[in-house]
C-alpha atoms as a PDB file:
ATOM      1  CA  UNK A   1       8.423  27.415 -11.930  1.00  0.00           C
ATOM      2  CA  UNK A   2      11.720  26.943 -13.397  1.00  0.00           C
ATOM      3  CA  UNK A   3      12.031  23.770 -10.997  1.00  0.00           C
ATOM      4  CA  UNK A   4       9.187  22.319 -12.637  1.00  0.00           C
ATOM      5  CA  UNK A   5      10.290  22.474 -16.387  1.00  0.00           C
ATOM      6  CA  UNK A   6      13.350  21.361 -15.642  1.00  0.00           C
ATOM      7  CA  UNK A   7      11.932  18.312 -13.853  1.00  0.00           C
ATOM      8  CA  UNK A   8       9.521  17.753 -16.415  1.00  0.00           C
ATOM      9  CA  UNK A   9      12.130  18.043 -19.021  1.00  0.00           C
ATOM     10  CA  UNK A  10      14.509  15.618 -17.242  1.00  0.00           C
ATOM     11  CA  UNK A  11      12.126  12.655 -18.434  1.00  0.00           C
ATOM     12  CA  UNK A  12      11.164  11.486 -15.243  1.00  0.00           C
ATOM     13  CA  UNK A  13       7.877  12.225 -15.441  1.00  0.00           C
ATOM     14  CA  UNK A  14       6.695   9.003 -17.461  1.00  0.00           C
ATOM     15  CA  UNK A  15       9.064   7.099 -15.322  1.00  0.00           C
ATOM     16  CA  UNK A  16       8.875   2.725 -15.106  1.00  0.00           C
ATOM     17  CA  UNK A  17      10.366   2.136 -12.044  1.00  0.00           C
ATOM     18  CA  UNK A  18      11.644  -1.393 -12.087  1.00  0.00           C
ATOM     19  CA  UNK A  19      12.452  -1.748  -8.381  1.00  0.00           C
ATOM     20  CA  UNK A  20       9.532  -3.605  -6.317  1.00  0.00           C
ATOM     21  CA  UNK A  21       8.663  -0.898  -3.602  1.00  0.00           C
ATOM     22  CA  UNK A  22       8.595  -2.379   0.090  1.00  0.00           C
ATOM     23  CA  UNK A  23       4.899  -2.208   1.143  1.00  0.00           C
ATOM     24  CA  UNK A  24       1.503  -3.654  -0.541  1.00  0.00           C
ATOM     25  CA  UNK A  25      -0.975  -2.593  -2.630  1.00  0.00           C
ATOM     26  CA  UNK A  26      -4.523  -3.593  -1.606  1.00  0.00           C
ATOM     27  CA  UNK A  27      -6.610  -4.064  -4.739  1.00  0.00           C
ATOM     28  CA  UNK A  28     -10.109  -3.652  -3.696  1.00  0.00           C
ATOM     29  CA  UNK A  29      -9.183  -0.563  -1.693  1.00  0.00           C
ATOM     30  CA  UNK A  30      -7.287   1.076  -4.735  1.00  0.00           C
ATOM     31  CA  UNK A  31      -4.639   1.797  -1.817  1.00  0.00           C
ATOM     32  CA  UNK A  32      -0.888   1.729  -1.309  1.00  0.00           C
ATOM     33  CA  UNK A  33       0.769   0.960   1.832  1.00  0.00           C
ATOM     34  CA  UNK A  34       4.672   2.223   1.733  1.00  0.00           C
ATOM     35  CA  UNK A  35       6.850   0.706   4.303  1.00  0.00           C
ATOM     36  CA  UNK A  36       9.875   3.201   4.027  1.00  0.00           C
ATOM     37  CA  UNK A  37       9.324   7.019   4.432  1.00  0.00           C
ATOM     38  CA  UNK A  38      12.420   8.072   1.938  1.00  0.00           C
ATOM     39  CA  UNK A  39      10.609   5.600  -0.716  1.00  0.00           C
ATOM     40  CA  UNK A  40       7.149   7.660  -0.636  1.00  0.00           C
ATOM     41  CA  UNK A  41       8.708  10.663  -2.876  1.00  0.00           C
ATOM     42  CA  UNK A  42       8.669   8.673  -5.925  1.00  0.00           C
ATOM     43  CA  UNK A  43       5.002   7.684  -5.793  1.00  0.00           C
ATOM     44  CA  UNK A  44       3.846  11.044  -5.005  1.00  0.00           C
ATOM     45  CA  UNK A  45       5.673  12.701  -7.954  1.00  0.00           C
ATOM     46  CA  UNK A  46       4.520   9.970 -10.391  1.00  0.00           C
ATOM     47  CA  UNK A  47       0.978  10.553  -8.807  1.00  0.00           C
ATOM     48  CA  UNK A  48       1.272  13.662  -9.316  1.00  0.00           C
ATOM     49  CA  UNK A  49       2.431  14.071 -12.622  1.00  0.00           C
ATOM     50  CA  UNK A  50      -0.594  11.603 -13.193  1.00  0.00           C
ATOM     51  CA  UNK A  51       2.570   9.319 -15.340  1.00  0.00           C
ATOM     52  CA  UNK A  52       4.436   6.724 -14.787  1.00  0.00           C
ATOM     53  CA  UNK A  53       4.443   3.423 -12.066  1.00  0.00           C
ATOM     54  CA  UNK A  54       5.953   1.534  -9.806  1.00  0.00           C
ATOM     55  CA  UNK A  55       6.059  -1.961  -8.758  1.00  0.00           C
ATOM     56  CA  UNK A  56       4.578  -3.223  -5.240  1.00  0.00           C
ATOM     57  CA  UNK A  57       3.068  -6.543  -4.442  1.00  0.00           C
ATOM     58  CA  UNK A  58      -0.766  -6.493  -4.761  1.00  0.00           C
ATOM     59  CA  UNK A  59      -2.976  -8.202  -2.440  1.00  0.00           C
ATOM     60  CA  UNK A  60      -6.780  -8.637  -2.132  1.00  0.00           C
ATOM     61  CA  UNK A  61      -8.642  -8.002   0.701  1.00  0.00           C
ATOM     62  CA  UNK A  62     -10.918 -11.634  -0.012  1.00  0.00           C
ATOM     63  CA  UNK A  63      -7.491 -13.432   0.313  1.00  0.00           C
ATOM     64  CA  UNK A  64      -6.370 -11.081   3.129  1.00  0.00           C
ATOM     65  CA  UNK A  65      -9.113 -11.409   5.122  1.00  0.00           C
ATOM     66  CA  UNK A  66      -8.432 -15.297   5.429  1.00  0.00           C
ATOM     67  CA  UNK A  67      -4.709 -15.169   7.264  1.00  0.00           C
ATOM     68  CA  UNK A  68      -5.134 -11.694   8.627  1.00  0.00           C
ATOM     69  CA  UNK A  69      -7.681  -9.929  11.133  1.00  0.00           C
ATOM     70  CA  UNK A  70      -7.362  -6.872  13.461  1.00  0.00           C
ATOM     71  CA  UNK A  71      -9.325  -5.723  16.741  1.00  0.00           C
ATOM     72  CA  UNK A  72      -7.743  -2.169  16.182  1.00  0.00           C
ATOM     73  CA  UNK A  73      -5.042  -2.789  18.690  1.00  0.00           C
ATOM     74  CA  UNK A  74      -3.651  -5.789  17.370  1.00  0.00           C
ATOM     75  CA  UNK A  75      -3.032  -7.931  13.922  1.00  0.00           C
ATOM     76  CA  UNK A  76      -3.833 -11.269  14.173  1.00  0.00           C
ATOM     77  CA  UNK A  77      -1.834 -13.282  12.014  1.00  0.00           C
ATOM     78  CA  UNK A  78      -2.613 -17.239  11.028  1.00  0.00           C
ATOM     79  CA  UNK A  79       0.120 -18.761   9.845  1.00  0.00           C
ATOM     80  CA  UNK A  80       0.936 -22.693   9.239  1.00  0.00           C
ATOM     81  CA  UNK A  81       2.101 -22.804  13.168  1.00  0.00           C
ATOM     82  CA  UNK A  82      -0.453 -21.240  14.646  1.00  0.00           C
ATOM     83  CA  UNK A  83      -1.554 -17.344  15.266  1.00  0.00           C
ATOM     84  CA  UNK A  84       1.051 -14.088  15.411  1.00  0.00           C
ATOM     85  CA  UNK A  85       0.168 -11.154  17.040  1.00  0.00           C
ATOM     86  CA  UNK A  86       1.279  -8.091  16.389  1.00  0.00           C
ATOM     87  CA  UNK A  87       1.110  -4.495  17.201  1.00  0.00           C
ATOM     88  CA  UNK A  88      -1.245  -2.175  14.883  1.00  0.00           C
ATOM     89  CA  UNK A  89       1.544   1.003  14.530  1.00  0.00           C
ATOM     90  CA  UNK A  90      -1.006   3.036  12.348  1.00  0.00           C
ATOM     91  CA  UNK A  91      -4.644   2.625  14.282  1.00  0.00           C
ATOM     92  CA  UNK A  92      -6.023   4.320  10.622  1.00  0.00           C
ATOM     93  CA  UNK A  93      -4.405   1.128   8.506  1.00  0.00           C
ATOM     94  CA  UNK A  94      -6.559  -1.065  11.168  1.00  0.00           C
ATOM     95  CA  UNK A  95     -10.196   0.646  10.279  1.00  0.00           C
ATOM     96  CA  UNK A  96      -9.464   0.823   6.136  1.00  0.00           C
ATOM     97  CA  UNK A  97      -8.486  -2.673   7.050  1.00  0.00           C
ATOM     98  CA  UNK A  98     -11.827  -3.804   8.668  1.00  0.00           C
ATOM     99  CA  UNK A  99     -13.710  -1.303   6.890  1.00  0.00           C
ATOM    100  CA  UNK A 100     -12.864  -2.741   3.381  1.00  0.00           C
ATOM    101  CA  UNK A 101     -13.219  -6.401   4.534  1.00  0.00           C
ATOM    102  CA  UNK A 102     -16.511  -5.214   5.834  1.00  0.00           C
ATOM    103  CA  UNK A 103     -17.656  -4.223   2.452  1.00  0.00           C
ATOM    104  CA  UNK A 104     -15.834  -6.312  -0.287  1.00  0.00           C
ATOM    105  CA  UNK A 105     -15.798  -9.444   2.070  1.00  0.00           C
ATOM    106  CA  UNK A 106     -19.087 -10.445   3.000  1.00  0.00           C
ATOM    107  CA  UNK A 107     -19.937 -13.988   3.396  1.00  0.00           C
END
């Protein structure tokens, strides 16, 4: 317990991190996607704590869903010359993926 006071008396707790965090936020989902493993503890405190933010880029999934599309096994990519495909690493990213175009993207 001591551990805790002293972090919550160290002022970190209502922390502004200026640093943009290497990932994306996607806005309709209320979700953040970290790219880096060591740069998830900061986050999770803060979340924690329920104080304090960071900085990410934000995306929506209606802008998203124009450039980017997945089959589960792959991320289809359209880009000014022509498509990119690319591995899905995290099959769970690919289903909130098609899952929140699904409901926030209908046509």
């Amino acid at each position: 317990m001591d551990a805790v006071k002293a972090f919550s008396d160290s002022g970190f707790e209502n922390a502004q991190i200026d640093q943009v965090f290497g990932g994306a936020y996607i806005q309709e989902l209320k979700l953040a996607i970290i790219d880096s493993p060591s740069d998830v503890d900061v986050p999770y405190i803060l979340s924690q704590w329920d104080r304090g933010s960071i900085q990410m880029n934000a995306y929506s999934l209606k802008d998203l869903t124009k450039v980017l599309s997945t089959d589960g096994e792959k991320w289809y990519l359209q880009e000014e010359n022509g498509e990119t495909e690319l591995p899905v690493l995290e099959p769970r990213m690919a289903i909130l993926y098609n899952c929140g175009a699904r409901r926030f993207c209908k046509d």
